[in-house]
C-alpha atoms as a PDB file:
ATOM      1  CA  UNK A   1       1.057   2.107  10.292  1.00  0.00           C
ATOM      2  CA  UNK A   2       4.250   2.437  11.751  1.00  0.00           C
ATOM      3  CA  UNK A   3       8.236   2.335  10.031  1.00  0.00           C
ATOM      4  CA  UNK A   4       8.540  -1.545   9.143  1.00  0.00           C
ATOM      5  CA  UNK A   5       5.409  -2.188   8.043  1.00  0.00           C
ATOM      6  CA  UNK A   6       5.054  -4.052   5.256  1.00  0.00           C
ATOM      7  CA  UNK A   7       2.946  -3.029   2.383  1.00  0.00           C
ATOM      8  CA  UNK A   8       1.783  -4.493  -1.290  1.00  0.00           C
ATOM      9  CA  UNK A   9       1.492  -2.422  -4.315  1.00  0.00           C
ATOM     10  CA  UNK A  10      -1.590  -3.722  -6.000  1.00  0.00           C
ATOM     11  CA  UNK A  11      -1.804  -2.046  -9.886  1.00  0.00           C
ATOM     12  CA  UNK A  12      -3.971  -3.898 -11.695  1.00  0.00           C
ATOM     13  CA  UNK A  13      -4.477  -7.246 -13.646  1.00  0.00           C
ATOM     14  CA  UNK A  14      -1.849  -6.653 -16.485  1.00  0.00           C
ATOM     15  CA  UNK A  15       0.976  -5.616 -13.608  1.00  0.00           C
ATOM     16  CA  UNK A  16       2.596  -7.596 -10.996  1.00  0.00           C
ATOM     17  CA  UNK A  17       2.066  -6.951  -7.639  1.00  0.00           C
ATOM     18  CA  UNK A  18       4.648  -4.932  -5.590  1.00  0.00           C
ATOM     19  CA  UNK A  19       5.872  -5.364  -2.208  1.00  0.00           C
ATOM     20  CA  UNK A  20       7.750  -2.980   0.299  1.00  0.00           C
ATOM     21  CA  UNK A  21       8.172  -1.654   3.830  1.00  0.00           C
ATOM     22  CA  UNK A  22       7.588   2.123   5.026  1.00  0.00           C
ATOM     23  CA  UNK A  23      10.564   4.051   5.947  1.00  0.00           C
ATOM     24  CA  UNK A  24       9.169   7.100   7.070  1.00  0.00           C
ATOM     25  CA  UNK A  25       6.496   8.873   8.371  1.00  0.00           C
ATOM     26  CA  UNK A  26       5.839  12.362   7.653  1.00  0.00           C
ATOM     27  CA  UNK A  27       2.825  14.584   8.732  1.00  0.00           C
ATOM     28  CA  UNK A  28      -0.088  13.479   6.067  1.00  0.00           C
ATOM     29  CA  UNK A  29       2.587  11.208   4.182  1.00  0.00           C
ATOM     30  CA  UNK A  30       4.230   7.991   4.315  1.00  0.00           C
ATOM     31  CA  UNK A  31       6.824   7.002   2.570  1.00  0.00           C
ATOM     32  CA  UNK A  32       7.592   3.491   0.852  1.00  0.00           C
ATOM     33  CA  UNK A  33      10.860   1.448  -0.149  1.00  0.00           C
ATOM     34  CA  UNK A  34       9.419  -1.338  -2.944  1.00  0.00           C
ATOM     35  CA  UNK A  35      11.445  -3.892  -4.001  1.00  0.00           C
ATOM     36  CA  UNK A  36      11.871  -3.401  -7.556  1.00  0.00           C
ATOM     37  CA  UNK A  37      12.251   0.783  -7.569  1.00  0.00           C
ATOM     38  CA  UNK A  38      15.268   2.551  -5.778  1.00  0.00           C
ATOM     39  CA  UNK A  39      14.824   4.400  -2.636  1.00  0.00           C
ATOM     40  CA  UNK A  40      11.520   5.458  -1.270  1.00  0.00           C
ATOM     41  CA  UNK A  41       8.551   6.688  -2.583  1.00  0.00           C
ATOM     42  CA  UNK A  42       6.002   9.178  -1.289  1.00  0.00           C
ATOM     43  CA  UNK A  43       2.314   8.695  -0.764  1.00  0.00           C
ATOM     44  CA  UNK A  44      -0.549  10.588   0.925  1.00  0.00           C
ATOM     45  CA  UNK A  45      -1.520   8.668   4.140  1.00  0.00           C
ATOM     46  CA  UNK A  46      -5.202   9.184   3.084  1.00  0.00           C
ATOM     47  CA  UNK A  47      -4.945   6.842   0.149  1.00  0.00           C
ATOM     48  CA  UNK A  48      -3.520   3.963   1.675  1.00  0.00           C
ATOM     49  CA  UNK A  49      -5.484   0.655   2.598  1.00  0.00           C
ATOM     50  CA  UNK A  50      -8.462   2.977   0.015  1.00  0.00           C
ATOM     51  CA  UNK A  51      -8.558   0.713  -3.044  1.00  0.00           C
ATOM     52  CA  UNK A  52     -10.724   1.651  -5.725  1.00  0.00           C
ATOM     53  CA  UNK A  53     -14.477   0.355  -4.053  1.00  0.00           C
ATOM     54  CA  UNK A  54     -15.838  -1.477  -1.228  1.00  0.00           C
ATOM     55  CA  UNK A  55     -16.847  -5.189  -1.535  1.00  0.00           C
ATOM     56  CA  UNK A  56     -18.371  -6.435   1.936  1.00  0.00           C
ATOM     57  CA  UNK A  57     -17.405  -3.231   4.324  1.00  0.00           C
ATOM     58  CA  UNK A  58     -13.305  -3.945   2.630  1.00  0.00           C
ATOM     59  CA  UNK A  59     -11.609  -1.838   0.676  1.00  0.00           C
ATOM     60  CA  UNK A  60     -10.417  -3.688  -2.763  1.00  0.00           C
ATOM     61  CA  UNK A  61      -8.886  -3.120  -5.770  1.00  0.00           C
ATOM     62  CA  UNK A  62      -5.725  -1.400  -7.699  1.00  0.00           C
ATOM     63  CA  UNK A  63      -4.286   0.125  -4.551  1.00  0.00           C
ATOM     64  CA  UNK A  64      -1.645   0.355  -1.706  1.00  0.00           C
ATOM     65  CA  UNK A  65      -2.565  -1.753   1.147  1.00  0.00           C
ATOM     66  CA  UNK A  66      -1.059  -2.724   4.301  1.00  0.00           C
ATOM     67  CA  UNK A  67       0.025  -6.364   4.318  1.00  0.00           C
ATOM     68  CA  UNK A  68      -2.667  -7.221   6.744  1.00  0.00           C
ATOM     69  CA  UNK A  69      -5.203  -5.356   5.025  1.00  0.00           C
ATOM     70  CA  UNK A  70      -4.808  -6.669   1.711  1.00  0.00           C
ATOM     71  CA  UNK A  71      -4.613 -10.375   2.889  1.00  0.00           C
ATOM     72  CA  UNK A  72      -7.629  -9.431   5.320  1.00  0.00           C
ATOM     73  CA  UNK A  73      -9.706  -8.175   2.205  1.00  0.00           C
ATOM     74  CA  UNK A  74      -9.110 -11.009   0.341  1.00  0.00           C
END
């Protein structure tokens, strides 16, 4: 992960999906600039590209993925 990268917000069947770019990187943090909330918001490294259980050695489910991750899981 590195500034730039883009990243989807996946929340779950009833909620669209969101879609953003990180903006900063902070020891243990990253932070991330969606398209439909102002500014940037905060999120532990450690839970990113985690999803909620493993199908097939991929991480899946309501989550924050990198865009390459998420499409890769798919």
């Amino acid at each position: 992960m590195k500034i730039g990268t883009k990243m989807i917000g996946a929340w779950g069947a009833m909620e669209a999906q969101s879609y953003g770019v990180i903006t900063q990187i902070n020891p243990g943090k990253v932070f991330i600039a969606w398209d439909e909330f102002p500014g940037s918001v905060s999120y532990d490294i450690s839970e990113i590209n985690k999803g909620q259980m493993m199908l097939h050695g991929k991480p899946v489910g309501v989550g924050i993925y990198t865009e390459d991750q998420y499409y890769e899981g798919a």
